[in-house]
N, C-alpha and C. Protein backbone atom coordinates (compact mmCIF):
# COMPACT_ATOMS: atom_id res chain seq x y z
N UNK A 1 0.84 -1.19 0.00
CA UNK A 1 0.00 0.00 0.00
C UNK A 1 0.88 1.24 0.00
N UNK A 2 0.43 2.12 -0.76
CA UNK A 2 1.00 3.66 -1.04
C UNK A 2 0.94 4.05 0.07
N UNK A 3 2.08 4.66 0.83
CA UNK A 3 2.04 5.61 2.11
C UNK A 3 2.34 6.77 1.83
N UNK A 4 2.98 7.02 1.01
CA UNK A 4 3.72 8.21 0.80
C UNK A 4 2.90 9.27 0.86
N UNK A 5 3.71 10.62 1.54
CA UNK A 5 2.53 11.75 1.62
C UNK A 5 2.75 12.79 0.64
N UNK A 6 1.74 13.48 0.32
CA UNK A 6 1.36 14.74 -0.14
C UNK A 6 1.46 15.81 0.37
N UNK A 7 2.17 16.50 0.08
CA UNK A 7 2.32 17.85 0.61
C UNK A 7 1.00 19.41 0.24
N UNK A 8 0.16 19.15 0.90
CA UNK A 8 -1.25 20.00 0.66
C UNK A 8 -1.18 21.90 0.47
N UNK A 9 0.15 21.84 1.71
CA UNK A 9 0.35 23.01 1.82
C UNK A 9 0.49 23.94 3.28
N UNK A 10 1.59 24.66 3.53
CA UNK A 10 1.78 25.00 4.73
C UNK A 10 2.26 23.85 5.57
N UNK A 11 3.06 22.85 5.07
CA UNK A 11 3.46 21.74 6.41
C UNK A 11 2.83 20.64 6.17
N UNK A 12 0.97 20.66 5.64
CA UNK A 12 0.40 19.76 5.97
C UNK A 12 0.32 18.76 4.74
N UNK A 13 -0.01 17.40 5.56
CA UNK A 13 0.41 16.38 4.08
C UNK A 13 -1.07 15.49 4.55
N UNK A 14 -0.62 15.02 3.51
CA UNK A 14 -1.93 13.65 3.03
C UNK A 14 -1.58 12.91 2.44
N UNK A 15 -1.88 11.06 3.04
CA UNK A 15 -1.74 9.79 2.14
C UNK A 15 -1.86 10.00 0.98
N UNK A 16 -1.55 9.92 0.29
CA UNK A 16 -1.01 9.75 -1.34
C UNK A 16 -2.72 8.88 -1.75
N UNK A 17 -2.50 7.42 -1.56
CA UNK A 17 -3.55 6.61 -1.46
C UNK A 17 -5.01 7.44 -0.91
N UNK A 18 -4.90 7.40 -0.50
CA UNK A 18 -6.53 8.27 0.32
C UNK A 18 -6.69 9.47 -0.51
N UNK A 19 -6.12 10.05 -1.34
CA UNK A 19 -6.95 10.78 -2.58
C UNK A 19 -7.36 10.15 -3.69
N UNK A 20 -8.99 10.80 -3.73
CA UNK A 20 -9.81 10.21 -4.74
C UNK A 20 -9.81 11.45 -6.21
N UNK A 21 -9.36 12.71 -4.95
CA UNK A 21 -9.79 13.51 -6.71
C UNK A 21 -9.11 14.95 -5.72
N UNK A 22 -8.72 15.54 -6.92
CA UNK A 22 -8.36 17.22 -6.31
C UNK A 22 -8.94 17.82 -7.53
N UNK A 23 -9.98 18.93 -7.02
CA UNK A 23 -10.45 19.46 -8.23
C UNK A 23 -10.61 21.43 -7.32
N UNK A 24 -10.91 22.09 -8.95
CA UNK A 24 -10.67 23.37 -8.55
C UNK A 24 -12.06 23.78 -7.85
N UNK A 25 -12.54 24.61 -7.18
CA UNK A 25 -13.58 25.35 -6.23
C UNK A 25 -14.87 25.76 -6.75
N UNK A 26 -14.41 26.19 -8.09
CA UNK A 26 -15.63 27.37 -8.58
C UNK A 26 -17.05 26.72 -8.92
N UNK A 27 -16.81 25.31 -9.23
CA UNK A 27 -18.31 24.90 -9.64
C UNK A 27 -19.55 24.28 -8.66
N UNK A 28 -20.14 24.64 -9.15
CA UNK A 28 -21.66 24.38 -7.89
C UNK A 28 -21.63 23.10 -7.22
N UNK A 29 -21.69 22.48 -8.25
CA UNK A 29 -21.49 21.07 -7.96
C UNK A 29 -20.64 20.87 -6.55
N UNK A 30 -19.23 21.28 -6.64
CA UNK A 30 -18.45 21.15 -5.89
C UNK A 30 -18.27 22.05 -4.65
N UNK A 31 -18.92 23.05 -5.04
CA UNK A 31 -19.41 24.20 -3.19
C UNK A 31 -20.34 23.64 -2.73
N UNK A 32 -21.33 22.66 -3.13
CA UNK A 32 -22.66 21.80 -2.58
C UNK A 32 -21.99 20.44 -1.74
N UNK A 33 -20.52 20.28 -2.34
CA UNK A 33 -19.99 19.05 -1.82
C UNK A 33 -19.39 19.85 -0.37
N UNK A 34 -18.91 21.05 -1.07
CA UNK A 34 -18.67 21.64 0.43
C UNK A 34 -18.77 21.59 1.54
N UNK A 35 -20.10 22.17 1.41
CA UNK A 35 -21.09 22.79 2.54
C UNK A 35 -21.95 21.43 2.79
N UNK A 36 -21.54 20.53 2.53
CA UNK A 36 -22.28 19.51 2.96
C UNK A 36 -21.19 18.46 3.77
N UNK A 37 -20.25 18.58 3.24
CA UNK A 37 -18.65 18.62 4.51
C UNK A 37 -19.02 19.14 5.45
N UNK A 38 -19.29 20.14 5.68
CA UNK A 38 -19.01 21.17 6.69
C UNK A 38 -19.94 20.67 7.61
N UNK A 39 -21.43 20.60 7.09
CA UNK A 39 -22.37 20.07 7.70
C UNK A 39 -22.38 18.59 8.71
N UNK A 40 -21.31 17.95 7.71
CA UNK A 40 -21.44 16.32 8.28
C UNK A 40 -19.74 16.32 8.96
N UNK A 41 -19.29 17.69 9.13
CA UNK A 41 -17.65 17.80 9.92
C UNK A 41 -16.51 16.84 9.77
N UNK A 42 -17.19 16.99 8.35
CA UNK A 42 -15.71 16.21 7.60
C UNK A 42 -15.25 17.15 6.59
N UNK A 43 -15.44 18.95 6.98
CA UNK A 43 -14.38 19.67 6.12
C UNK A 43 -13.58 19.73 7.03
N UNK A 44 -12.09 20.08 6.14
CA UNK A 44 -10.30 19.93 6.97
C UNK A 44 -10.17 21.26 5.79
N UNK A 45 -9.82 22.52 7.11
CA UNK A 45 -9.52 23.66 5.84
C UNK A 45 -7.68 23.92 6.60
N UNK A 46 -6.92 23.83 5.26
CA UNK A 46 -5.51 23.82 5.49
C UNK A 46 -4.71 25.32 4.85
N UNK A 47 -5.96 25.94 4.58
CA UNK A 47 -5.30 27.05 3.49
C UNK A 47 -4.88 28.51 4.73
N UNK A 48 -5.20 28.35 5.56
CA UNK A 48 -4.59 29.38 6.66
C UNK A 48 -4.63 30.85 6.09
N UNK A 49 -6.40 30.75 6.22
CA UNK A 49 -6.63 32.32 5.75
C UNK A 49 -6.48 32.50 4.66
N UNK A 50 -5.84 31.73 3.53
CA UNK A 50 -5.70 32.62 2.19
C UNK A 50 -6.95 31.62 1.53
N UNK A 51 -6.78 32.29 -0.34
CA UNK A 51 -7.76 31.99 -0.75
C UNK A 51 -8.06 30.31 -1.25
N UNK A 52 -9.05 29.78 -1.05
CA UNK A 52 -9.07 28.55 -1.84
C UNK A 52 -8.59 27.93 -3.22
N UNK A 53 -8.06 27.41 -3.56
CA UNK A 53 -7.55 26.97 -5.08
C UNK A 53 -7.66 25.72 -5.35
N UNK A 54 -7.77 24.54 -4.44
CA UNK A 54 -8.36 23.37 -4.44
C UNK A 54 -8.90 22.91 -3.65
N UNK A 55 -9.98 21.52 -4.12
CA UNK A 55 -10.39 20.90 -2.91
C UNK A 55 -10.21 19.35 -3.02
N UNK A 56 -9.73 18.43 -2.38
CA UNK A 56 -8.88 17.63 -2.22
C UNK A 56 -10.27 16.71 -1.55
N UNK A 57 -10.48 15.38 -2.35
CA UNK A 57 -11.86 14.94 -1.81
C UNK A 57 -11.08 13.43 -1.17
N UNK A 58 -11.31 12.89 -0.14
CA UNK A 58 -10.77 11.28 0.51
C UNK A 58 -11.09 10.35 0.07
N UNK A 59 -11.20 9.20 0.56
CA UNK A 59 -11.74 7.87 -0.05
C UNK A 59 -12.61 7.91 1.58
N UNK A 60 -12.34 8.44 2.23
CA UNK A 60 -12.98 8.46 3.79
C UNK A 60 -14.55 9.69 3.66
N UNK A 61 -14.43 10.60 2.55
CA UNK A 61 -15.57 11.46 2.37
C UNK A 61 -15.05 12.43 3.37
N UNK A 62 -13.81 12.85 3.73
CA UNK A 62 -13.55 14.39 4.14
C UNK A 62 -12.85 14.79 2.85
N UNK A 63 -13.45 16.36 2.99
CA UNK A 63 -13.30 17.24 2.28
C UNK A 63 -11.56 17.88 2.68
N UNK A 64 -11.11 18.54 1.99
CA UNK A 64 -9.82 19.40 2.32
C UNK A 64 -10.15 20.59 1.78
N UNK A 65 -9.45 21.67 2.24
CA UNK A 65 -9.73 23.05 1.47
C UNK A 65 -8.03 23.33 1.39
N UNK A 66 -7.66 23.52 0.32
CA UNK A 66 -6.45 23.74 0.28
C UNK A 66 -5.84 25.12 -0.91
N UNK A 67 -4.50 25.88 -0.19
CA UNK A 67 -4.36 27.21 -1.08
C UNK A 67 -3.67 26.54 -2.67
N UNK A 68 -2.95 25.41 -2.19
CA UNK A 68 -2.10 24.97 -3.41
C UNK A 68 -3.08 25.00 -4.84
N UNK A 69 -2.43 24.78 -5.79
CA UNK A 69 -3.57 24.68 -7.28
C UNK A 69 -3.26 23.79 -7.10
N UNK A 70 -4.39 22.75 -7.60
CA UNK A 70 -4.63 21.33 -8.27
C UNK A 70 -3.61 21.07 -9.09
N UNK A 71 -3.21 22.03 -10.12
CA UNK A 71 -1.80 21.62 -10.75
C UNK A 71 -0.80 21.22 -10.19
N UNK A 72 -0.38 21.51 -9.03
CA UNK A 72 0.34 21.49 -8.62
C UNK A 72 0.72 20.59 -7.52
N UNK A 73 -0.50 19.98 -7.05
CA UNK A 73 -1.03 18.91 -6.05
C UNK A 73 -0.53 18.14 -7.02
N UNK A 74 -1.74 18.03 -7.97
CA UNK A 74 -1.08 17.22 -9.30
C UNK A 74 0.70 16.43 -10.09
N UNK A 75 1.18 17.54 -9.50
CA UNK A 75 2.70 16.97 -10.09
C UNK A 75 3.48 16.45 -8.71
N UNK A 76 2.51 16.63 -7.90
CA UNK A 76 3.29 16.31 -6.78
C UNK A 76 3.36 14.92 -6.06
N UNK A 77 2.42 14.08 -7.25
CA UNK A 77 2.02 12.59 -7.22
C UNK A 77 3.40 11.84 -7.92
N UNK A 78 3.51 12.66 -8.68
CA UNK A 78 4.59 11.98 -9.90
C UNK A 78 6.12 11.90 -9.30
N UNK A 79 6.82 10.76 -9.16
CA UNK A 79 8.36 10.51 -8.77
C UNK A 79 8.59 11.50 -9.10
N UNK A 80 9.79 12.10 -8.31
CA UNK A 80 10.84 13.35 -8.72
C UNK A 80 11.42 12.98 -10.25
N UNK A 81 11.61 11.63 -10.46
CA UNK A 81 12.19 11.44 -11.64
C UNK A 81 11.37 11.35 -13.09
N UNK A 82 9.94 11.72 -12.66
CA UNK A 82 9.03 11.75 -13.84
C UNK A 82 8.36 13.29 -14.16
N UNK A 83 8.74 13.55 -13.45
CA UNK A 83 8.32 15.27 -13.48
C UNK A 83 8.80 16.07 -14.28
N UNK A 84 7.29 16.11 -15.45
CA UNK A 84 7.50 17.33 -16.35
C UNK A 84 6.86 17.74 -16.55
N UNK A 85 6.68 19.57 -16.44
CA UNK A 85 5.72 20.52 -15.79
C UNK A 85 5.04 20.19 -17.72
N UNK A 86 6.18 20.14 -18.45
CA UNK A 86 5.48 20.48 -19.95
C UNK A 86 4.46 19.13 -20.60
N UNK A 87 4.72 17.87 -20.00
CA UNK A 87 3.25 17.04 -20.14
C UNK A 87 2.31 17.80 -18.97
N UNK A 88 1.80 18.27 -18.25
CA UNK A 88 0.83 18.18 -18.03
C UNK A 88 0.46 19.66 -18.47
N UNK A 89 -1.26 19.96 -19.13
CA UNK A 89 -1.72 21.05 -20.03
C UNK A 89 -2.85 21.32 -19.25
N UNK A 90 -3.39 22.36 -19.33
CA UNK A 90 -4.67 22.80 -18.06
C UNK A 90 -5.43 23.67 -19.89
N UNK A 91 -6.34 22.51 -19.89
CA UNK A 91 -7.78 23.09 -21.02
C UNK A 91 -8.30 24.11 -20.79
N UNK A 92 -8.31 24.95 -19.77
CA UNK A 92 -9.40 25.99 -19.32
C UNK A 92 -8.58 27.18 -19.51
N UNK A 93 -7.24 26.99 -19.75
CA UNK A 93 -6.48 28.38 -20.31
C UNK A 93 -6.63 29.09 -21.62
């Protein structure tokens, strides 16, 4: 089993394994997943006052609120030795 952690941001990390999805904030869909965290106190907000840029969903159904971009969560899965910023492309630019 994957142990290895994730670095979320500010110090804080997360099982590698225990992410199901990191996606960006803005869509309804995903502020409904929110606030419905919040409700059932399984949101974990790690962004220390600044603004949101991802949200980091478990295999456990807690939420994360995190400042890092998803891009960047994103490359942070990949061995040091596979890391190249120029494969991965963000469609919404």
């Amino acid at each position: 089993m994957d142990q290895r952690m994730i670095n979320v941001g500010f110090g804080n990390s997360v099982v590698a394994s225990r992410i199901l999805a990191v996606v960006k904030p803005k869509s309804s869909p995903i502020k409904k997943l929110k606030e419905e965290a919040k409700e059932q106190k399984k949101l974990i907000d790690v962004t220390e006052g600044r603004k949101t840029r991802s949200i980091i969903i478990l295999d456990s159904n807690h939420v994360i609120l995190s400042a890092v971009q998803p891009e960047t969560i994103t490359q942070r899965f990949a061995p040091a030795t596979q890391q190249d910023p120029s494969s991965l492309t963000d469609d919404t630019l």
